[in-house]
PDB file of N, CA and C in Angstrom:
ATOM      1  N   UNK A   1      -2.892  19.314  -0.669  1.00  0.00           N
ATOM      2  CA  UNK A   1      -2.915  18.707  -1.975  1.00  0.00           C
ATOM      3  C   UNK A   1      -2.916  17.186  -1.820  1.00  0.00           C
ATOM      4  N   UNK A   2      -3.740  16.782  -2.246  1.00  0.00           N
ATOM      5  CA  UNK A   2      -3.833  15.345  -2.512  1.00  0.00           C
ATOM      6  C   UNK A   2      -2.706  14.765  -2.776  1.00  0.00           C
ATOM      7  N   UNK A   3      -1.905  12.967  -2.626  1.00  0.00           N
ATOM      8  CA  UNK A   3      -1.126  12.773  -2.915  1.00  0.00           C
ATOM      9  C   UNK A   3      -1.461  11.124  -3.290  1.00  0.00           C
ATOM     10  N   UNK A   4      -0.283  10.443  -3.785  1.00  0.00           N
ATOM     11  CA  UNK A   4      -1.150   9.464  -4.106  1.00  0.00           C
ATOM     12  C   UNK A   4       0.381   8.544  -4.084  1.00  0.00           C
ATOM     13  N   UNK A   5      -0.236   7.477  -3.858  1.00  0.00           N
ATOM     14  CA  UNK A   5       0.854   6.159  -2.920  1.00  0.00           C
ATOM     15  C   UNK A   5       1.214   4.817  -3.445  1.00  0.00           C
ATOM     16  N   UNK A   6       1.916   4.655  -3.946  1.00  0.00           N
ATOM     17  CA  UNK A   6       2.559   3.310  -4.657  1.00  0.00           C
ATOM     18  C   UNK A   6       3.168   2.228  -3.745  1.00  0.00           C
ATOM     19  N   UNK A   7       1.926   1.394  -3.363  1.00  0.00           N
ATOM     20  CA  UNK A   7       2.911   0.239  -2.350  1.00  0.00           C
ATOM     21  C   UNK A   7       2.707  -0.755  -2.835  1.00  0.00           C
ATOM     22  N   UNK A   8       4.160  -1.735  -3.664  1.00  0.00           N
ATOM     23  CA  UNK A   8       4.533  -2.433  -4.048  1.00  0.00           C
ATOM     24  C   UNK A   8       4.957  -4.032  -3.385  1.00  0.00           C
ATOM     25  N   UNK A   9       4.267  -5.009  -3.632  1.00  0.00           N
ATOM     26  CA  UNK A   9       4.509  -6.251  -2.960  1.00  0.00           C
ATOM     27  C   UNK A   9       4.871  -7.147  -3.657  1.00  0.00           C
ATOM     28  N   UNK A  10       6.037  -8.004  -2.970  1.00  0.00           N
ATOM     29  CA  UNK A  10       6.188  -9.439  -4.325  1.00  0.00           C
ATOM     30  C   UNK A  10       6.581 -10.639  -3.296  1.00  0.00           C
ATOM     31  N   UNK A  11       5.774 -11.656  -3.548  1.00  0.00           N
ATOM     32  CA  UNK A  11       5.966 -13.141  -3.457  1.00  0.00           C
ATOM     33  C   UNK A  11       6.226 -14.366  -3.758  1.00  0.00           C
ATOM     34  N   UNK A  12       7.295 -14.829  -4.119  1.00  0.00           N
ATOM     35  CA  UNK A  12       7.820 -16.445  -4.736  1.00  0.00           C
ATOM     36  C   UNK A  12       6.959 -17.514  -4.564  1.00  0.00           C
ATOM     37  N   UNK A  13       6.293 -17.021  -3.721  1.00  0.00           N
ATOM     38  CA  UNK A  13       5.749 -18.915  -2.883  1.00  0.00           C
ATOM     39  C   UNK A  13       4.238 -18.538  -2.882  1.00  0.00           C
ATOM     40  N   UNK A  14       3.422 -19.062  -4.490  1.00  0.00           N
ATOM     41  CA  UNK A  14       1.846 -18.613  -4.532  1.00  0.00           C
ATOM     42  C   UNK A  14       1.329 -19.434  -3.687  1.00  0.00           C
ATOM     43  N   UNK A  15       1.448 -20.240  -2.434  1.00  0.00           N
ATOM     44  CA  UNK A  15       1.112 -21.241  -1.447  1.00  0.00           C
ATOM     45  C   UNK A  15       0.528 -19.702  -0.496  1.00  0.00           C
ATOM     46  N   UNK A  16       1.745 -19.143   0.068  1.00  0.00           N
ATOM     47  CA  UNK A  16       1.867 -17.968   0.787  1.00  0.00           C
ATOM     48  C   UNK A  16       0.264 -17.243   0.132  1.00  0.00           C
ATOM     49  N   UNK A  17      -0.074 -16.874  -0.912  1.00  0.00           N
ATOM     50  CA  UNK A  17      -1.976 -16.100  -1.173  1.00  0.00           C
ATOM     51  C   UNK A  17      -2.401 -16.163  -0.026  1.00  0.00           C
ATOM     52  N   UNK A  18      -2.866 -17.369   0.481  1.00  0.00           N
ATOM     53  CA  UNK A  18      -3.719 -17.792   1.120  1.00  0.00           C
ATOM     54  C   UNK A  18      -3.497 -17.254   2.501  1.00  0.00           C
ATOM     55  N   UNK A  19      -2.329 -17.160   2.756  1.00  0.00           N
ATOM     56  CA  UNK A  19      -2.103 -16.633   4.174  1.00  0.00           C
ATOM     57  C   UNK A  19      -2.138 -14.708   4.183  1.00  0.00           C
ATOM     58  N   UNK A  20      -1.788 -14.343   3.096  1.00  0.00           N
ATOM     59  CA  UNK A  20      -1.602 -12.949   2.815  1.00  0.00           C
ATOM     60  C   UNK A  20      -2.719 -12.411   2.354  1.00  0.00           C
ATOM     61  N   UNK A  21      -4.033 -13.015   2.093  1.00  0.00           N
ATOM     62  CA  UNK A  21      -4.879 -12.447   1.450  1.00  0.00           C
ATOM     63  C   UNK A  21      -5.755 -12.238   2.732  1.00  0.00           C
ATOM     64  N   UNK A  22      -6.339 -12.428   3.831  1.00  0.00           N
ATOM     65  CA  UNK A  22      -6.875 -11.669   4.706  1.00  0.00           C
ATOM     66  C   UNK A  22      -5.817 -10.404   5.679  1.00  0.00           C
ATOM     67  N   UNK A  23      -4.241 -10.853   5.294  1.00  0.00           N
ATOM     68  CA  UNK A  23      -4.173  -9.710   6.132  1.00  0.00           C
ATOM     69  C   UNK A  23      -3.818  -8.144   5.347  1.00  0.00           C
ATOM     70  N   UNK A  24      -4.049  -8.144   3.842  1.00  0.00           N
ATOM     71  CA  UNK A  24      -4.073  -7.419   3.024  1.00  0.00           C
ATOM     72  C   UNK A  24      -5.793  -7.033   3.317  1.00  0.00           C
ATOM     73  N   UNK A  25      -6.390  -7.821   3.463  1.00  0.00           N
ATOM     74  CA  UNK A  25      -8.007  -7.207   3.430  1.00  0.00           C
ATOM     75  C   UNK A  25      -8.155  -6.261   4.527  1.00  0.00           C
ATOM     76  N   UNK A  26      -7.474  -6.833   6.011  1.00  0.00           N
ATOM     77  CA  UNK A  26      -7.450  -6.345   7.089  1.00  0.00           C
ATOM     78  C   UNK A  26      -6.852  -4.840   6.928  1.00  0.00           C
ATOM     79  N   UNK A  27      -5.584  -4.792   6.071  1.00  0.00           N
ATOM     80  CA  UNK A  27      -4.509  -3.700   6.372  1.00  0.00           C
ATOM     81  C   UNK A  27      -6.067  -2.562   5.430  1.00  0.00           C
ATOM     82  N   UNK A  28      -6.264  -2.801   3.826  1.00  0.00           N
ATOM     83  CA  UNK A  28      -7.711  -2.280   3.117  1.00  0.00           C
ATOM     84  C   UNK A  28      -8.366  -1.686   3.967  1.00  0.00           C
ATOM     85  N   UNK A  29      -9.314  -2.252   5.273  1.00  0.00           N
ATOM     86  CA  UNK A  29     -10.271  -2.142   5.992  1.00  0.00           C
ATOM     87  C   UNK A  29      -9.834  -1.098   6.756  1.00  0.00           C
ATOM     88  N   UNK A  30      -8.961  -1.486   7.643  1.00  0.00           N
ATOM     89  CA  UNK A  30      -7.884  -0.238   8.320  1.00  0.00           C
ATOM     90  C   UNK A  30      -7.823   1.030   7.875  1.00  0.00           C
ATOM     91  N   UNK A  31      -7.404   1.045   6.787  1.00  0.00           N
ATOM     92  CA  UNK A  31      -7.108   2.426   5.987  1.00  0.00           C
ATOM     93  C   UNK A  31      -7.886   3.216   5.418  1.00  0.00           C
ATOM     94  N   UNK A  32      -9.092   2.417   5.057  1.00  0.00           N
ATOM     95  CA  UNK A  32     -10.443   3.196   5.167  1.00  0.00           C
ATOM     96  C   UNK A  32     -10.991   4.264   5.510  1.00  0.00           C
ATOM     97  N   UNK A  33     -10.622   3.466   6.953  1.00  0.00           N
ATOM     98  CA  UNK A  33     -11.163   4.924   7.920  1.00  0.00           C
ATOM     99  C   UNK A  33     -10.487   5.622   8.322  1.00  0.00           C
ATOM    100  N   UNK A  34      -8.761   5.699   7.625  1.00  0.00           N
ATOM    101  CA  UNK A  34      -8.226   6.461   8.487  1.00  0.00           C
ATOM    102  C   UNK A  34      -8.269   7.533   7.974  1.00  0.00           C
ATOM    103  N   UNK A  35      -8.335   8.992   8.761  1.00  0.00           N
ATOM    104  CA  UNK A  35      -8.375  10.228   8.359  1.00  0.00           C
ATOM    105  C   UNK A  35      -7.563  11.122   6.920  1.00  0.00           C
ATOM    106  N   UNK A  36      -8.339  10.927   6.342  1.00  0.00           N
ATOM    107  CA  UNK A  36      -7.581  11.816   4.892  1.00  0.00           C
ATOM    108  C   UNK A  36      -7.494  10.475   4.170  1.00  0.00           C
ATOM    109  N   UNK A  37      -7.653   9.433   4.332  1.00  0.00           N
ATOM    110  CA  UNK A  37      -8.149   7.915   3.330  1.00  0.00           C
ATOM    111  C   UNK A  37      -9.133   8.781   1.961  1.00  0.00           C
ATOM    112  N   UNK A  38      -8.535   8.818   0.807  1.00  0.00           N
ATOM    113  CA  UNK A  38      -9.470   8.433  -0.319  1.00  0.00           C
ATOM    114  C   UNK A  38      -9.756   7.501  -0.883  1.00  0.00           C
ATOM    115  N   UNK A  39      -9.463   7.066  -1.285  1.00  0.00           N
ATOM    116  CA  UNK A  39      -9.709   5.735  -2.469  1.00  0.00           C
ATOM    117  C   UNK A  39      -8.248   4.676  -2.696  1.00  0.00           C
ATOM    118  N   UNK A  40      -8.610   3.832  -3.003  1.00  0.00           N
ATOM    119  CA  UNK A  40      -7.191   2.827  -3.326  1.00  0.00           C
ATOM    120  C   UNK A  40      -7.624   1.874  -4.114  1.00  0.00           C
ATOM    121  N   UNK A  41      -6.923   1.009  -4.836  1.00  0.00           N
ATOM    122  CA  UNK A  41      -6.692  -0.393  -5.580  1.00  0.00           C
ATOM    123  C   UNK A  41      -5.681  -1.261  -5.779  1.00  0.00           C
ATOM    124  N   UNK A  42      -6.211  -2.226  -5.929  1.00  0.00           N
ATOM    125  CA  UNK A  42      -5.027  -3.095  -5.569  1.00  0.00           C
ATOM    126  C   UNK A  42      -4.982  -3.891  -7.452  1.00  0.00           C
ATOM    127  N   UNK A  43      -3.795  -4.121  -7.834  1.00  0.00           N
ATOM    128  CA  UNK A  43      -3.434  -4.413  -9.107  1.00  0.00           C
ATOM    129  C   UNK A  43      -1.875  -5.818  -8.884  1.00  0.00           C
ATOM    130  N   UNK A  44      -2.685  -7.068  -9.614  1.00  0.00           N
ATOM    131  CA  UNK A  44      -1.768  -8.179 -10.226  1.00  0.00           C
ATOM    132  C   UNK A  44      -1.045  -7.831 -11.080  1.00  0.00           C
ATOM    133  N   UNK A  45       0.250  -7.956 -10.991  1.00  0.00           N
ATOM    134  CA  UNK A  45       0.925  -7.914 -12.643  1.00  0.00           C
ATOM    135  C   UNK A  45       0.424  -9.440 -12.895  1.00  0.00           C
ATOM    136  N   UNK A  46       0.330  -9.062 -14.646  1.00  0.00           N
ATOM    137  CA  UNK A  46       0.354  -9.947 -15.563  1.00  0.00           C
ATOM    138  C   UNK A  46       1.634 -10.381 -16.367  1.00  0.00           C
ATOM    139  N   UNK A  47       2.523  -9.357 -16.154  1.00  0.00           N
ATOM    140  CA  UNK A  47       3.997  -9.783 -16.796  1.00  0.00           C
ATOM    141  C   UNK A  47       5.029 -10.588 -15.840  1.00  0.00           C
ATOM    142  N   UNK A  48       4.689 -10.093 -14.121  1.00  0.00           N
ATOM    143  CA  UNK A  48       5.109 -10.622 -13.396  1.00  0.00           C
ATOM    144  C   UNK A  48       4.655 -11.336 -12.002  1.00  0.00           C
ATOM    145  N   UNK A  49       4.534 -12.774 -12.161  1.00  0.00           N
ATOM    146  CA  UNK A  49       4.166 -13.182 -11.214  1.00  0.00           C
ATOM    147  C   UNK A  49       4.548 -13.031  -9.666  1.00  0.00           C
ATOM    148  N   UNK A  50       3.536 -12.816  -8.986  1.00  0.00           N
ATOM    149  CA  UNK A  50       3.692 -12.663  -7.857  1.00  0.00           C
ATOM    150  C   UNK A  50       3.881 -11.212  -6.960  1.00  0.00           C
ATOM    151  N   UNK A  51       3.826 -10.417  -8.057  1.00  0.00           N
ATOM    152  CA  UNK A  51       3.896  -8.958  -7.568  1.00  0.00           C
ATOM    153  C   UNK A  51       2.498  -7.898  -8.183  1.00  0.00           C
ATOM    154  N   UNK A  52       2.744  -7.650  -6.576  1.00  0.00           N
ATOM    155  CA  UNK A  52       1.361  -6.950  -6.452  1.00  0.00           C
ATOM    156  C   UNK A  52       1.389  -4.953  -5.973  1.00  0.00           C
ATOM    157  N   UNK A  53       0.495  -4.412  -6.827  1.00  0.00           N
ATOM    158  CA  UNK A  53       0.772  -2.664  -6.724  1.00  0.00           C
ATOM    159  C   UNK A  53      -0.538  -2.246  -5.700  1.00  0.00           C
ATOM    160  N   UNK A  54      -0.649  -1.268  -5.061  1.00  0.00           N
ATOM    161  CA  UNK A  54      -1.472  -0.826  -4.198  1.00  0.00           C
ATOM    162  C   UNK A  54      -0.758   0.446  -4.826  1.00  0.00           C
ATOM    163  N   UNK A  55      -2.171   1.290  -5.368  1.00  0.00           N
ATOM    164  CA  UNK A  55      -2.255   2.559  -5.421  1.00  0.00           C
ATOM    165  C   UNK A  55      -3.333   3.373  -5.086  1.00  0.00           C
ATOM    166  N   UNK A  56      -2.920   3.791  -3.789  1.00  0.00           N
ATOM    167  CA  UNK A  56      -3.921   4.629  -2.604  1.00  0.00           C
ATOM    168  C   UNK A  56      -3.925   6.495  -2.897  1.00  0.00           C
ATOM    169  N   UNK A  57      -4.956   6.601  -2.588  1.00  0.00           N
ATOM    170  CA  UNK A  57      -5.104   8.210  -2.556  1.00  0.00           C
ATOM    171  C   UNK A  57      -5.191   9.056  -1.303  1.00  0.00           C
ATOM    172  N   UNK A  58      -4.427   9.958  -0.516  1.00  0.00           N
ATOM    173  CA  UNK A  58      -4.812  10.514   0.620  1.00  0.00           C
ATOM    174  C   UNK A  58      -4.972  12.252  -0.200  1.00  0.00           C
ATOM    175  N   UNK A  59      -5.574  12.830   1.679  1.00  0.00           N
ATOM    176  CA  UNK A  59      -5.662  14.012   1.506  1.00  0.00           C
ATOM    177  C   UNK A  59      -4.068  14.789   1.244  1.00  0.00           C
ATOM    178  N   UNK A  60      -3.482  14.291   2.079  1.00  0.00           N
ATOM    179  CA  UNK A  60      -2.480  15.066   2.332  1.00  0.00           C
ATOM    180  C   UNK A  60      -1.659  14.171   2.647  1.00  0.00           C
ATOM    181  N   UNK A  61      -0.289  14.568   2.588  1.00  0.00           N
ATOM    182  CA  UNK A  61       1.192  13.735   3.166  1.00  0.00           C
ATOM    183  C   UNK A  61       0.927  13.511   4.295  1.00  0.00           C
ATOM    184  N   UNK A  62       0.591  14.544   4.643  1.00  0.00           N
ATOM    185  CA  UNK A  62       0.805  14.052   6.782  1.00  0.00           C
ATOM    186  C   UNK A  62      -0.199  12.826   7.087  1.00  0.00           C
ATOM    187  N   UNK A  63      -1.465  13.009   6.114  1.00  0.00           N
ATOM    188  CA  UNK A  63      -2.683  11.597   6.771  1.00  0.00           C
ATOM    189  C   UNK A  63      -1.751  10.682   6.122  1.00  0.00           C
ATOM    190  N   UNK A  64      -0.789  10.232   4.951  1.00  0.00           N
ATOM    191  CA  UNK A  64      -0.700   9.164   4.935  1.00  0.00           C
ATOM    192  C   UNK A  64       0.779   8.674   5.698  1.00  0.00           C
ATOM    193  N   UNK A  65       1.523   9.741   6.105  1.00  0.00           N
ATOM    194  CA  UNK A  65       2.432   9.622   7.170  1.00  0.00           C
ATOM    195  C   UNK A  65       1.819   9.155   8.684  1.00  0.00           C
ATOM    196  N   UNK A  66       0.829   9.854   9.061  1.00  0.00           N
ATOM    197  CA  UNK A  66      -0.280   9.399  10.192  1.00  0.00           C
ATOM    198  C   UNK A  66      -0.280   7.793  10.258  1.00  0.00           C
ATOM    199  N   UNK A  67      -0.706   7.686   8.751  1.00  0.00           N
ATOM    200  CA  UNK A  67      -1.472   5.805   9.270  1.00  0.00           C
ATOM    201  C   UNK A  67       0.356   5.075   8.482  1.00  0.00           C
ATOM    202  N   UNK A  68       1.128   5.519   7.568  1.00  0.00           N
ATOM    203  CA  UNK A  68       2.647   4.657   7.952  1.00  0.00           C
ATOM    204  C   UNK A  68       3.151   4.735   8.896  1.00  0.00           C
ATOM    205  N   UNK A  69       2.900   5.305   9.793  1.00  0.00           N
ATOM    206  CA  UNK A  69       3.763   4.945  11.109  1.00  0.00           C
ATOM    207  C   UNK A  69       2.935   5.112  12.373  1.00  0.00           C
ATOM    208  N   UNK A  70       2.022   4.734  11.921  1.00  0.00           N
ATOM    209  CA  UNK A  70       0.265   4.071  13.097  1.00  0.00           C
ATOM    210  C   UNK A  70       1.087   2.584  13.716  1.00  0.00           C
ATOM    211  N   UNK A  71       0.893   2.720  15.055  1.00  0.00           N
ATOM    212  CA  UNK A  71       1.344   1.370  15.819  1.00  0.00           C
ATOM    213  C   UNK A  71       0.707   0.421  15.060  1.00  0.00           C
ATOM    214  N   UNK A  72      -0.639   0.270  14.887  1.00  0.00           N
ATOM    215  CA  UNK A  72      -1.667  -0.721  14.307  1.00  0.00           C
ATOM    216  C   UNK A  72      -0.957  -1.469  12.952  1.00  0.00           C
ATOM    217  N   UNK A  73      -0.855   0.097  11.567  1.00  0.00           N
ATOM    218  CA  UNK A  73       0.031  -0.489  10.356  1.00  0.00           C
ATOM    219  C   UNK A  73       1.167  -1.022  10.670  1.00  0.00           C
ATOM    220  N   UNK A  74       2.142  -0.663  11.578  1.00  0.00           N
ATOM    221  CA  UNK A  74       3.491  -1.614  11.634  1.00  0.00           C
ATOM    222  C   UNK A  74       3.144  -2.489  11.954  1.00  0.00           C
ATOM    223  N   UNK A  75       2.480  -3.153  12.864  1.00  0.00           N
ATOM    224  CA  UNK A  75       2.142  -4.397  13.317  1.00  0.00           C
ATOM    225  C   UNK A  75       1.569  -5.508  12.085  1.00  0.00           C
ATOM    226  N   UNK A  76       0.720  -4.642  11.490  1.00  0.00           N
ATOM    227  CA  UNK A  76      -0.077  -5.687  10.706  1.00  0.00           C
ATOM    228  C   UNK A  76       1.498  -5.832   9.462  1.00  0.00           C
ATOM    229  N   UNK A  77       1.845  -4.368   9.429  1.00  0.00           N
ATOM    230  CA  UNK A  77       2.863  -4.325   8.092  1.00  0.00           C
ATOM    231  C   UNK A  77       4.388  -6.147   8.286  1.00  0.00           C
ATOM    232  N   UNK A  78       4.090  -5.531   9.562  1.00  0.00           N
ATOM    233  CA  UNK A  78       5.597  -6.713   9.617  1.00  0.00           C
ATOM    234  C   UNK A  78       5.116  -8.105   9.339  1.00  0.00           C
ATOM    235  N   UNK A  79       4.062  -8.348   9.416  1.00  0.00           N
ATOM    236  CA  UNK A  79       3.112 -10.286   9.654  1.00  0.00           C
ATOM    237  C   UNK A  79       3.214 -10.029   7.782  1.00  0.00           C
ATOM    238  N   UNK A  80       2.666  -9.240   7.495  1.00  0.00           N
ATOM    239  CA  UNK A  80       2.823  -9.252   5.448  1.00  0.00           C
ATOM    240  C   UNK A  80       3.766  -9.424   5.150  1.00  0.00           C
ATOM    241  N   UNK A  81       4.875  -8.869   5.580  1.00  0.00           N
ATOM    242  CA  UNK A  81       6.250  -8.883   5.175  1.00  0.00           C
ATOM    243  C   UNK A  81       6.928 -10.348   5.822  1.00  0.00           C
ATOM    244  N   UNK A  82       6.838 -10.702   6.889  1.00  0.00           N
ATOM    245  CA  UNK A  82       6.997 -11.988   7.336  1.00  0.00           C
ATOM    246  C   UNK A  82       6.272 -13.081   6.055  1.00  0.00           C
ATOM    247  N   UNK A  83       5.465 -13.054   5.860  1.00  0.00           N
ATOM    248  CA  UNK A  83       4.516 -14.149   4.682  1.00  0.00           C
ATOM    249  C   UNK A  83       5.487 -14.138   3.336  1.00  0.00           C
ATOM    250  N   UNK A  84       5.596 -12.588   2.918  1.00  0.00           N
ATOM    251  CA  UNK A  84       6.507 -12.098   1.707  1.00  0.00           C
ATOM    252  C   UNK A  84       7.437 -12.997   1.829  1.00  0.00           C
ATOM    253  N   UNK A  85       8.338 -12.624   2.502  1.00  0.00           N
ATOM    254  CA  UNK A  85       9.600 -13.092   2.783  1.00  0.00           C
ATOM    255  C   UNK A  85      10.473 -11.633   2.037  1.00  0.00           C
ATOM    256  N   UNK A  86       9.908 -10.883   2.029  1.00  0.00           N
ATOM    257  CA  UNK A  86      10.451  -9.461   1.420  1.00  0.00           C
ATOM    258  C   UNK A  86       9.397  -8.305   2.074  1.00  0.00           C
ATOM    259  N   UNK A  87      10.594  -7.088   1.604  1.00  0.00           N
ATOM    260  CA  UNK A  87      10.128  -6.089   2.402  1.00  0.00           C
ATOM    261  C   UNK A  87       8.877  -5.177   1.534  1.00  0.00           C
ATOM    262  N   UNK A  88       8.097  -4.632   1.996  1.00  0.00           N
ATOM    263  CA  UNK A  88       6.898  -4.042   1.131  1.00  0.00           C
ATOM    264  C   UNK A  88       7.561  -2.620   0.495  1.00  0.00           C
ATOM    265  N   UNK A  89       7.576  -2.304  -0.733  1.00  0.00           N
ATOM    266  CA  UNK A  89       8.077  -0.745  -1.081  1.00  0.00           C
ATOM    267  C   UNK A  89       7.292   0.082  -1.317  1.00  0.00           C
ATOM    268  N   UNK A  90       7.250   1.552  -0.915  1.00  0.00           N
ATOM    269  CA  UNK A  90       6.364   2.511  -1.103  1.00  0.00           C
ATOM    270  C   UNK A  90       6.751   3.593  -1.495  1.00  0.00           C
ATOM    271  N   UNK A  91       6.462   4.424  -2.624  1.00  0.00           N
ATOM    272  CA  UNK A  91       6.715   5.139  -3.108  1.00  0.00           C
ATOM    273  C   UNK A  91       5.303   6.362  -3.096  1.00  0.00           C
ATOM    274  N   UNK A  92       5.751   7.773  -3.236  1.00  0.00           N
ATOM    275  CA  UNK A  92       4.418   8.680  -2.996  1.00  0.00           C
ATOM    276  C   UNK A  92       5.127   9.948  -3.760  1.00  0.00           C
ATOM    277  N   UNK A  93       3.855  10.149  -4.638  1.00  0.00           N
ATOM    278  CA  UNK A  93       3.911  11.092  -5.777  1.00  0.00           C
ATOM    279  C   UNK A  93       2.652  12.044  -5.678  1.00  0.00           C
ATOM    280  N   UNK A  94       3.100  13.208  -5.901  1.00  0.00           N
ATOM    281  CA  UNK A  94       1.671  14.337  -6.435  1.00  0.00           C
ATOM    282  C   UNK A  94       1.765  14.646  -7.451  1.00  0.00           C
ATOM    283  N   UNK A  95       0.467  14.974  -8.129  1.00  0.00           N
ATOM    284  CA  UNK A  95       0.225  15.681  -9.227  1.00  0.00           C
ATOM    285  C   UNK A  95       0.577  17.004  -9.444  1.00  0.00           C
ATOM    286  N   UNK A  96       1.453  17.242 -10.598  1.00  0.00           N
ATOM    287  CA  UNK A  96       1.768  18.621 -11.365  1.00  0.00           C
ATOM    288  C   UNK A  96       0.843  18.951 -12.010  1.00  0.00           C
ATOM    289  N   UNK A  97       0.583  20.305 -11.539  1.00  0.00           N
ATOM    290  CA  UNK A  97      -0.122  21.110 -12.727  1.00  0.00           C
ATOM    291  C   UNK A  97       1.055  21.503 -14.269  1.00  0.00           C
ATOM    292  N   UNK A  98      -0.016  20.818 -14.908  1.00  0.00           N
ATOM    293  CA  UNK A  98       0.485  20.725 -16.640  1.00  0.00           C
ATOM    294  C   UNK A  98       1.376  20.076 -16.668  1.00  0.00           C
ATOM    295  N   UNK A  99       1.669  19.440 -15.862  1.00  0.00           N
ATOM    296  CA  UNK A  99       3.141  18.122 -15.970  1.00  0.00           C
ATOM    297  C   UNK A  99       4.491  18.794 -15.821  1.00  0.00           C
ATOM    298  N   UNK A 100       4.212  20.012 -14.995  1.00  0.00           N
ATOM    299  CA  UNK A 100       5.948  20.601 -14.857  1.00  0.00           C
ATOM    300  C   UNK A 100       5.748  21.030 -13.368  1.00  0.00           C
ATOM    301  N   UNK A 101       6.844  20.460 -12.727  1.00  0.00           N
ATOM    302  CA  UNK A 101       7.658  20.783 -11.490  1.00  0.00           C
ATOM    303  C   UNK A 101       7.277  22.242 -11.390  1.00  0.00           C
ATOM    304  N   UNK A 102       6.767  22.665 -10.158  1.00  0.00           N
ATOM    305  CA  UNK A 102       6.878  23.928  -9.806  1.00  0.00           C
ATOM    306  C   UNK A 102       7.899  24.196  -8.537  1.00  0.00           C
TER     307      UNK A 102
END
Protein backbone atom coordinates (compact mmCIF):
# COMPACT_ATOMS: atom_id res chain seq x y z
CA UNK A 1 0.00 0.00 0.00
CA UNK A 2 1.18 3.20 -0.90
CA UNK A 3 2.14 5.61 1.82
CA UNK A 4 2.74 9.07 1.82
CA UNK A 5 5.43 11.34 3.81
CA UNK A 6 5.35 14.66 5.55
CA UNK A 7 8.88 16.18 5.87
CA UNK A 8 8.75 19.33 7.52
CA UNK A 9 11.58 22.11 7.49
CA UNK A 10 11.99 25.54 9.20
CA UNK A 11 14.57 28.33 8.97
CA UNK A 12 15.12 31.82 10.85
CA UNK A 13 17.92 33.07 8.75
CA UNK A 14 16.28 33.66 4.88
CA UNK A 15 20.25 34.43 4.10
CA UNK A 16 20.59 30.47 4.81
CA UNK A 17 17.91 29.86 0.99
CA UNK A 18 20.71 30.21 -0.78
CA UNK A 19 22.82 27.68 0.78
CA UNK A 20 19.82 25.14 1.29
CA UNK A 21 18.34 25.41 -1.96
CA UNK A 22 20.76 23.15 -4.01
CA UNK A 23 21.07 20.71 -1.34
CA UNK A 24 17.24 20.26 -1.19
CA UNK A 25 17.43 19.91 -5.13
CA UNK A 26 20.19 17.35 -4.64
CA UNK A 27 18.31 15.37 -1.69
CA UNK A 28 14.73 15.78 -4.84
CA UNK A 29 17.13 14.26 -7.45
CA UNK A 30 18.24 11.44 -5.10
CA UNK A 31 14.91 10.26 -4.29
CA UNK A 32 13.77 10.03 -7.62
CA UNK A 33 15.30 7.18 -8.39
CA UNK A 34 15.07 5.53 -5.46
CA UNK A 35 13.10 2.32 -5.62
CA UNK A 36 9.31 2.65 -4.77
CA UNK A 37 9.87 6.81 -5.30
CA UNK A 38 6.43 8.18 -6.56
CA UNK A 39 5.89 11.59 -6.76
CA UNK A 40 6.61 14.52 -4.22
CA UNK A 41 6.25 18.42 -3.68
CA UNK A 42 7.62 20.75 -2.01
CA UNK A 43 5.22 23.63 -0.35
CA UNK A 44 6.13 27.44 1.34
CA UNK A 45 3.93 28.38 4.07
CA UNK A 46 2.39 31.59 3.56
CA UNK A 47 1.29 32.02 7.22
CA UNK A 48 4.67 31.06 8.28
CA UNK A 49 7.82 32.22 7.30
CA UNK A 50 10.48 30.11 6.77
CA UNK A 51 8.90 26.75 6.96
CA UNK A 52 8.84 24.47 4.40
CA UNK A 53 6.48 20.89 3.81
CA UNK A 54 7.74 18.07 1.52
CA UNK A 55 4.99 15.73 0.75
CA UNK A 56 6.39 12.56 -0.97
CA UNK A 57 4.65 9.43 -2.16
CA UNK A 58 6.28 5.86 -1.92
CA UNK A 59 5.31 2.39 -2.80
CA UNK A 60 5.55 1.03 0.37
CA UNK A 61 6.98 1.74 4.03
CA UNK A 62 9.96 -0.32 3.58
CA UNK A 63 11.12 1.86 0.10
CA UNK A 64 10.75 4.86 2.12
CA UNK A 65 12.51 3.33 5.21
CA UNK A 66 15.21 2.05 2.45
CA UNK A 67 16.17 5.65 1.28
CA UNK A 68 15.65 7.25 5.42
CA UNK A 69 18.27 5.43 6.48
CA UNK A 70 20.38 5.25 2.95
CA UNK A 71 24.09 6.24 3.99
CA UNK A 72 23.77 8.83 1.01
CA UNK A 73 20.24 10.57 2.78
CA UNK A 74 21.96 10.88 6.21
CA UNK A 75 24.78 12.48 4.84
CA UNK A 76 23.12 14.92 2.67
CA UNK A 77 20.21 14.99 5.65
CA UNK A 78 22.75 16.29 8.37
CA UNK A 79 24.52 19.40 5.89
CA UNK A 80 20.35 20.58 5.67
CA UNK A 81 19.97 20.36 9.10
CA UNK A 82 23.40 21.99 9.81
CA UNK A 83 22.12 25.20 7.38
CA UNK A 84 18.55 24.87 9.42
CA UNK A 85 20.02 25.17 12.50
CA UNK A 86 17.05 22.68 13.36
CA UNK A 87 16.24 19.26 13.02
CA UNK A 88 14.08 18.14 9.80
CA UNK A 89 10.54 16.36 11.01
CA UNK A 90 8.89 13.56 9.30
CA UNK A 91 5.85 12.26 9.67
CA UNK A 92 4.17 9.15 7.37
CA UNK A 93 0.55 8.43 6.90
CA UNK A 94 -1.65 5.96 4.67
CA UNK A 95 -4.77 6.18 3.27
CA UNK A 96 -8.06 4.67 4.84
CA UNK A 97 -10.50 3.19 2.97
CA UNK A 98 -13.70 5.45 3.64
CA UNK A 99 -11.79 7.36 6.29
CA UNK A 100 -12.01 4.63 9.08
CA UNK A 101 -9.15 2.79 10.73
CA UNK A 102 -9.25 -0.77 9.91
Amino acid sequence: MAITVMIQRTFTNPEKATELAPLIVKMRSLATVQPGYITGRTFRCLDCPGEYLVISTWNSLEDWNRWLHSEQRIALQGQIDTILGDVTTYRVYESLAGGIAS
